[in-house]
Structures are given as C-alpha cells and as structure tokens.
N, C-alpha and C. Protein backbone atom coordinates (compact mmCIF):
# COMPACT_ATOMS: atom_id res chain seq x y z
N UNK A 1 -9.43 40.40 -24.90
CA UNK A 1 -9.26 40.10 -23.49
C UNK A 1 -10.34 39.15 -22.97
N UNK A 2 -11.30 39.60 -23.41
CA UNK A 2 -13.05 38.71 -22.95
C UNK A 2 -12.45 37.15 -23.44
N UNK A 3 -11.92 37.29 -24.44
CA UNK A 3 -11.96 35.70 -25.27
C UNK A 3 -10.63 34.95 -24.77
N UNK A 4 -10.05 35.31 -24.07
CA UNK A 4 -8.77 34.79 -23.29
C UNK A 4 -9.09 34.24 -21.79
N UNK A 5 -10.40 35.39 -21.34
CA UNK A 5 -11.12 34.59 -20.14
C UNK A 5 -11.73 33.53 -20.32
N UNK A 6 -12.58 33.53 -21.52
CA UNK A 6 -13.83 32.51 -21.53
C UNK A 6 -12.50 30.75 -22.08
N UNK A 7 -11.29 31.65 -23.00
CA UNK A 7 -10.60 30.31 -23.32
C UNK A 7 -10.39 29.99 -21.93
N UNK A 8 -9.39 30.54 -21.07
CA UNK A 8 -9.02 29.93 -19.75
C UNK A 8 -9.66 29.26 -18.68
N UNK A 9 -11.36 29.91 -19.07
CA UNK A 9 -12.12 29.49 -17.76
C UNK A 9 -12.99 27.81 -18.44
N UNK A 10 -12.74 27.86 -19.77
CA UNK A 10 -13.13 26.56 -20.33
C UNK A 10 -11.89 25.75 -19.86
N UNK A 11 -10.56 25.84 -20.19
CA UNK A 11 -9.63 24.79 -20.05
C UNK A 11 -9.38 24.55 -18.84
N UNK A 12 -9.78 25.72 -17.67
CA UNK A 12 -10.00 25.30 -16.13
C UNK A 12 -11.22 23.96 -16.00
N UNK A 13 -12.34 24.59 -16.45
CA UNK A 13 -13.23 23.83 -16.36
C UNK A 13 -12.92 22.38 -16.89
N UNK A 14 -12.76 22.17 -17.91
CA UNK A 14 -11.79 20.24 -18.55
C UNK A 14 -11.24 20.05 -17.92
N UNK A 15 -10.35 20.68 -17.32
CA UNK A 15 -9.20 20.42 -16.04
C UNK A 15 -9.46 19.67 -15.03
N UNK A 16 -10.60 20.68 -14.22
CA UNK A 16 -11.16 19.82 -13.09
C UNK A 16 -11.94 19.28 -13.12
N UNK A 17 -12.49 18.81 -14.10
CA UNK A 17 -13.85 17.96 -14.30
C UNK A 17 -12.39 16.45 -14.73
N UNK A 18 -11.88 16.71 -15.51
CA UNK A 18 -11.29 15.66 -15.67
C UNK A 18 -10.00 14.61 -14.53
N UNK A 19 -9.91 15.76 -13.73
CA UNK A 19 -9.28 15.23 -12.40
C UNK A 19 -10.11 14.99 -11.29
N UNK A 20 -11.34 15.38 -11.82
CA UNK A 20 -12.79 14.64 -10.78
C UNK A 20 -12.86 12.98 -10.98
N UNK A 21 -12.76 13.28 -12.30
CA UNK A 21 -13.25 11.72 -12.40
C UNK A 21 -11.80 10.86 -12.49
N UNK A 22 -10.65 11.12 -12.68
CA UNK A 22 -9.50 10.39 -12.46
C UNK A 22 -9.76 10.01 -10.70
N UNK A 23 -9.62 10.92 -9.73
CA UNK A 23 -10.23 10.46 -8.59
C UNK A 23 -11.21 9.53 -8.57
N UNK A 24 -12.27 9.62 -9.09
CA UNK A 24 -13.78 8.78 -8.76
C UNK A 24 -13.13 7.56 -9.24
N UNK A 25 -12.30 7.20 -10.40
CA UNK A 25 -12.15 5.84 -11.18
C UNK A 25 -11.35 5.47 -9.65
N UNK A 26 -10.41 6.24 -9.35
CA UNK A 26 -9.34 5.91 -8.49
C UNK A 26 -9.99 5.15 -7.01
N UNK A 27 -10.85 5.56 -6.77
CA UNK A 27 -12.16 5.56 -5.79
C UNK A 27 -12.74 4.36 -5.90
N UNK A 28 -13.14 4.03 -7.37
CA UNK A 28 -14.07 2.46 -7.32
C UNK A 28 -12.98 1.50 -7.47
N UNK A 29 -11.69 1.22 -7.68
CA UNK A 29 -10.68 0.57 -8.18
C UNK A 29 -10.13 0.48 -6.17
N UNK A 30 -10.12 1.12 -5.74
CA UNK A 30 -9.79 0.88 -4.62
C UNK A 30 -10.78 0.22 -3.45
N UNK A 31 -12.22 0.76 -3.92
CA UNK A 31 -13.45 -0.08 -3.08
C UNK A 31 -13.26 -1.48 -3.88
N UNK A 32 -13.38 -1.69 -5.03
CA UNK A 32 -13.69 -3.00 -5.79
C UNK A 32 -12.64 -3.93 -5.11
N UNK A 33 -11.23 -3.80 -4.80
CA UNK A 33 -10.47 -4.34 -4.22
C UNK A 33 -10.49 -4.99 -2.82
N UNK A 34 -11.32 -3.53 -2.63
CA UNK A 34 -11.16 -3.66 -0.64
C UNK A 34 -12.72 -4.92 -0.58
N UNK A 35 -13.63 -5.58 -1.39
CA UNK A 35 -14.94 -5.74 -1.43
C UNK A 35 -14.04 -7.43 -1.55
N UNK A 36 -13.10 -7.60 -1.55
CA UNK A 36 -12.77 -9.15 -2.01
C UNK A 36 -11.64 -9.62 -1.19
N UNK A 37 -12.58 -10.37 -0.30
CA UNK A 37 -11.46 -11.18 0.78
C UNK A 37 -10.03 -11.35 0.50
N UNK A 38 -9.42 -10.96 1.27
CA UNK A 38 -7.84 -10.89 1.12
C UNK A 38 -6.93 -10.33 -0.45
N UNK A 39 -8.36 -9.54 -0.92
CA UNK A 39 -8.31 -8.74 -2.34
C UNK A 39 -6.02 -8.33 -1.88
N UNK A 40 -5.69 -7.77 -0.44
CA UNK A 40 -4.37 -7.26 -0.16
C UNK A 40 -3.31 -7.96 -0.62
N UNK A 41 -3.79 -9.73 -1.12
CA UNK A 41 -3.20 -10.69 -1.12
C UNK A 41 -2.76 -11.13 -2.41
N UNK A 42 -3.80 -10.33 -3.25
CA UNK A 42 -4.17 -10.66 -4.36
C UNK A 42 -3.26 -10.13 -5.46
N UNK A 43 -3.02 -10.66 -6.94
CA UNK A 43 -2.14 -9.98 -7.86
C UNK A 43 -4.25 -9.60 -8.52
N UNK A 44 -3.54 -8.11 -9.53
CA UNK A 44 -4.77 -7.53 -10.26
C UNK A 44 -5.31 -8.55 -10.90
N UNK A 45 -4.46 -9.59 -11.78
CA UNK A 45 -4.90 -10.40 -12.61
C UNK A 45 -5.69 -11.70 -11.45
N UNK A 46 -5.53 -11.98 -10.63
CA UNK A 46 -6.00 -12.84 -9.26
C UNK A 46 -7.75 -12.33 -9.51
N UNK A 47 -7.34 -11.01 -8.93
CA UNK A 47 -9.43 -10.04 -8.62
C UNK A 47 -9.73 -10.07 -9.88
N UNK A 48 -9.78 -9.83 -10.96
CA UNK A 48 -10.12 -9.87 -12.20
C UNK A 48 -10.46 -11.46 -12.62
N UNK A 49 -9.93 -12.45 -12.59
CA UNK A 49 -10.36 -14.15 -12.21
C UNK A 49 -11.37 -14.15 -11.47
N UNK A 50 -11.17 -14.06 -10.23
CA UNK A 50 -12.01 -14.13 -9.27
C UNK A 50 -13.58 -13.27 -9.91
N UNK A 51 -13.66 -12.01 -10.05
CA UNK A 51 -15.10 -11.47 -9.91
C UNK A 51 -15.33 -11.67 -11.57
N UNK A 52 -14.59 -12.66 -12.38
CA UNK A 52 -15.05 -12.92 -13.72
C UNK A 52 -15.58 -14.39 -13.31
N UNK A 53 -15.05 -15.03 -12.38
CA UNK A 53 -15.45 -16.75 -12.17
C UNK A 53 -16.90 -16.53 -11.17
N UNK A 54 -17.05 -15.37 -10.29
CA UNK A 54 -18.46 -15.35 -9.40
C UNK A 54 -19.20 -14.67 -10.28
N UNK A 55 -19.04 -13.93 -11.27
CA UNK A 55 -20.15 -12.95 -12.24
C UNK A 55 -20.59 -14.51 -13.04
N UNK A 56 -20.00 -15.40 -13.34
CA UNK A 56 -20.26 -16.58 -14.22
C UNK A 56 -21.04 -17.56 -13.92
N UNK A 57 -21.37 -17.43 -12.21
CA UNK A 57 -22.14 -18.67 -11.74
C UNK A 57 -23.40 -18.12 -12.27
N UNK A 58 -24.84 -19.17 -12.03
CA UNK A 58 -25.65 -19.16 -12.02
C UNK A 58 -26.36 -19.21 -10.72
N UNK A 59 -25.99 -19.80 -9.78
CA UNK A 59 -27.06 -20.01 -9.16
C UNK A 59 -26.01 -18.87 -7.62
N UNK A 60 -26.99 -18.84 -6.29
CA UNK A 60 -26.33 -18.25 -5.21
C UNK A 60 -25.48 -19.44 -4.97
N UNK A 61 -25.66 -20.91 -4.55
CA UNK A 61 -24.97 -21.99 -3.82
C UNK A 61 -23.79 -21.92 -4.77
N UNK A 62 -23.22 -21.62 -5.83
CA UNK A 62 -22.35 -21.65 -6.47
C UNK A 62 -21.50 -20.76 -6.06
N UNK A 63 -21.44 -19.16 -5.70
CA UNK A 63 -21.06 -18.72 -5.40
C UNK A 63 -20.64 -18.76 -4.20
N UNK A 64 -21.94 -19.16 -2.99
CA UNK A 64 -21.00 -19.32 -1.98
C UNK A 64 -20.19 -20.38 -1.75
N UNK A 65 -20.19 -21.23 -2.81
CA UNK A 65 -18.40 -22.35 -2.69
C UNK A 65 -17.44 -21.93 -3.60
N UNK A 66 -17.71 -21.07 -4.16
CA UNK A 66 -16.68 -20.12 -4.94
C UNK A 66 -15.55 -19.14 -3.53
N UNK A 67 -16.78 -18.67 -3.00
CA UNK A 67 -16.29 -17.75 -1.82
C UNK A 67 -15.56 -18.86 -0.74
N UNK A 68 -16.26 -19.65 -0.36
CA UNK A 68 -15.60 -20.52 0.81
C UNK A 68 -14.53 -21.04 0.53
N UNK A 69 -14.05 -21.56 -0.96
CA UNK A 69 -13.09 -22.30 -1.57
C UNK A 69 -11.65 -20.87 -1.38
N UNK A 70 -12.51 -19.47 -1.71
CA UNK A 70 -11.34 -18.80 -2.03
C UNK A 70 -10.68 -17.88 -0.67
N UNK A 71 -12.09 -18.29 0.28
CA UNK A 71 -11.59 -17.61 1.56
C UNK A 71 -10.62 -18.45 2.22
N UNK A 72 -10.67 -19.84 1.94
CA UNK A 72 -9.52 -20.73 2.34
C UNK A 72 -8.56 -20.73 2.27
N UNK A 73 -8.44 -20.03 0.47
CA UNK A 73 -7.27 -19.83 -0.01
C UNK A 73 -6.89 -18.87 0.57
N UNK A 74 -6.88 -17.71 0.97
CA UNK A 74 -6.51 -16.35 1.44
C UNK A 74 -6.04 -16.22 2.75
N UNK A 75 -7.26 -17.51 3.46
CA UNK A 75 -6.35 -17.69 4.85
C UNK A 75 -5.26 -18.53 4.88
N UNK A 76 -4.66 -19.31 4.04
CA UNK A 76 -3.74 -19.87 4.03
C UNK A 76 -2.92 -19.61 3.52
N UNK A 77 -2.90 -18.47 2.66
CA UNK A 77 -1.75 -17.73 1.76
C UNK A 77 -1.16 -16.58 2.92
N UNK A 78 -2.64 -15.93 3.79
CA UNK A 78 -2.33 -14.97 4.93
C UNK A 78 -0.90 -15.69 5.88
N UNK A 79 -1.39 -17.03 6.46
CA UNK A 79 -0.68 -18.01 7.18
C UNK A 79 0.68 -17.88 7.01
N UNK A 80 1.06 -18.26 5.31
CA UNK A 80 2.34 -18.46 4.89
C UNK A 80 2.83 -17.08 4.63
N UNK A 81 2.00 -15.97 4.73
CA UNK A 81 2.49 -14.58 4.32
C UNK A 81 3.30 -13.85 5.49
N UNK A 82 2.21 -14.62 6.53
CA UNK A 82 2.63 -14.08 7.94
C UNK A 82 1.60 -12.90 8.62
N UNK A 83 0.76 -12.89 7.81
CA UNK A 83 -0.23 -11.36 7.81
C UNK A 83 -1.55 -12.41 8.33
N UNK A 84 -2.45 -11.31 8.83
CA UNK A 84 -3.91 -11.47 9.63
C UNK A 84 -4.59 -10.47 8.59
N UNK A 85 -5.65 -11.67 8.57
CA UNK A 85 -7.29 -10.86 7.54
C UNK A 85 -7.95 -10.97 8.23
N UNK A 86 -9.08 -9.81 8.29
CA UNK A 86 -9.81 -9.52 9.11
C UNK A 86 -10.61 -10.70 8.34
N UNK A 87 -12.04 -11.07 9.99
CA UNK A 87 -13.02 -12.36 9.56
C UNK A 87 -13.73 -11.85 9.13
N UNK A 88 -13.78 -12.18 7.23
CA UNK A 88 -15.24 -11.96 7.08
C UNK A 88 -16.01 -12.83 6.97
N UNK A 89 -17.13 -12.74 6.73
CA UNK A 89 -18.24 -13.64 6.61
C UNK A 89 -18.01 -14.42 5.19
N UNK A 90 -17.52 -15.64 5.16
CA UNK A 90 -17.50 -16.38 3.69
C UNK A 90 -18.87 -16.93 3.45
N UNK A 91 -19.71 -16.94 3.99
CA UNK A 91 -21.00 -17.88 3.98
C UNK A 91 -22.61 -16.53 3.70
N UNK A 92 -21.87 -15.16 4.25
CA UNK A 92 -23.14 -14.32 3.75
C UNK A 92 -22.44 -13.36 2.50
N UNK A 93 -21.62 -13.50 1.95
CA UNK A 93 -20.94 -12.94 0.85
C UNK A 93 -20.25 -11.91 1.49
N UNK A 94 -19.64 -12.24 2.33
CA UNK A 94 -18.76 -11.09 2.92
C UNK A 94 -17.67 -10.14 2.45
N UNK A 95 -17.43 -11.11 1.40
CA UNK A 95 -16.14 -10.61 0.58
C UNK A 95 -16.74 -9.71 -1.21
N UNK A 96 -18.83 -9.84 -0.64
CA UNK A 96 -19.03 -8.82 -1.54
C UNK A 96 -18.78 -9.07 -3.59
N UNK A 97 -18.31 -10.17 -3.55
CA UNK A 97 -17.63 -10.47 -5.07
C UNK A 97 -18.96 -10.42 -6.05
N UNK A 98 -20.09 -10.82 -5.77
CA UNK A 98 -21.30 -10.80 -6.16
C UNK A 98 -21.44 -9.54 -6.81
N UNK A 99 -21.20 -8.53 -6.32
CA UNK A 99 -22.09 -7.39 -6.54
C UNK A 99 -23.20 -7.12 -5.12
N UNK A 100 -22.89 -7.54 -4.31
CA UNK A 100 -23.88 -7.44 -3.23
C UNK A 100 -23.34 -6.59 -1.96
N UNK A 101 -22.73 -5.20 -2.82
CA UNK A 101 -21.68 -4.29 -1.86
C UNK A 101 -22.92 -3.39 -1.25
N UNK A 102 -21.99 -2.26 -1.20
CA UNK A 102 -23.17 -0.94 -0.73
C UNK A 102 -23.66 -0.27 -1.66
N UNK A 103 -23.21 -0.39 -3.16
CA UNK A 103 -23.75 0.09 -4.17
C UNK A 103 -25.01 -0.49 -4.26
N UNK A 104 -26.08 0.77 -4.66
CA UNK A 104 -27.74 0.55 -4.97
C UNK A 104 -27.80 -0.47 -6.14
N UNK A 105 -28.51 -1.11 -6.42
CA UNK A 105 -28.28 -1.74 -7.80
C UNK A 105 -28.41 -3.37 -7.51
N UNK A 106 -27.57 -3.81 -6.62
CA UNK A 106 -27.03 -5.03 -6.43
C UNK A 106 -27.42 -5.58 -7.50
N UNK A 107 -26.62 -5.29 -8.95
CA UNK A 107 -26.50 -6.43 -9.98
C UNK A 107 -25.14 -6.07 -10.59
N UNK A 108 -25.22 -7.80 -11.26
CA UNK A 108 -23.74 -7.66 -11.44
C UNK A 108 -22.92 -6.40 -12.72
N UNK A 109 -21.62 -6.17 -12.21
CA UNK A 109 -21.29 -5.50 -12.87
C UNK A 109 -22.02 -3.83 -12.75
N UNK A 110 -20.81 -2.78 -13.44
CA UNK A 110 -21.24 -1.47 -13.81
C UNK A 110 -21.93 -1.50 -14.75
C-alpha cells in the first residue's frame, strides 16, 4: 500500500512539475512575441529572421536601422491590414529585439 503512495505521489509530482514548465515555455514564447513591433503581424518564421538579423549586428546604430527599417515595415503592412499598432519607440529599442526587455541580463539571447 506504502509503495503505491510513494509511486502515485512521484508521478503526481512529474506531472506538475512538467505542466509548470509547459506553461513557463508558453509564457516566454508569448512575451518574446509581444517584445517585437507588430510581432501580431508577423509569420513565426518573420520573428525568428528578425531577432536572428538584430542578434547579428555589431554595433547599437545598426540595430537601430534594423528597427526603424522594420517599424516601417509594420506600419505599412498595419495600413494595408487595416489594424492600428500601438507607438512604440523605434529609435530607443522599443520593440525590445535586442534583448533590452525586462529580463535581468540584458544580453543577447537565453
């Protein structure tokens, strides 16, 4: 009987530890999105370009004509979409693609 608890209270335990972190992935996949100007606009393969082409610059001025080039794009795709993006800041990294979110760290990548 003892060894039927300790099995059950282990496969509880994998259980919810493992639907903790299906949430948490679910969690950064939805911030990482929301962190990239008109990310709503975007196909997956689009954000995945995008924060592989700003992880690639070298310098900050690179990035912010990376950002200005792509906030253009987004307002003009918004335009033809028919939809309103909120203003962010294209010029202080508003759209975050850097790595320069609310995560501690500010470097690129997990």
């Amino acid at each position: 009987m003892k060894r039927k608890i300790v099995i059950l209270s282990t496969l509880l335990s994998v259980l919810t530890l493992s639907a903790g972190h299906t949430l948490a992935a679910d969690k950064d996949r939805t911030q990482d999105r929301d962190q990239i100007y008109g990310s709503q606009l975007m196909t997956q393969q689009e954000r995945i370009e995008y924060r592989t082409r700003i992880r690639a610059t070298k310098t900050a001025e690179e990035r912010k004509q990376i950002r200005k080039e792509h906030h253009e794009r987004m307002k003009e795709r918004a335009k033809v979409q028919g939809v309103t993006l909120p203003n962010g800041s294209q010029t202080q990294g508003g759209d975050m693609g850097s790595g320069g979110g609310k995560r501690s760290g500010g470097g690129r990548g997990r």
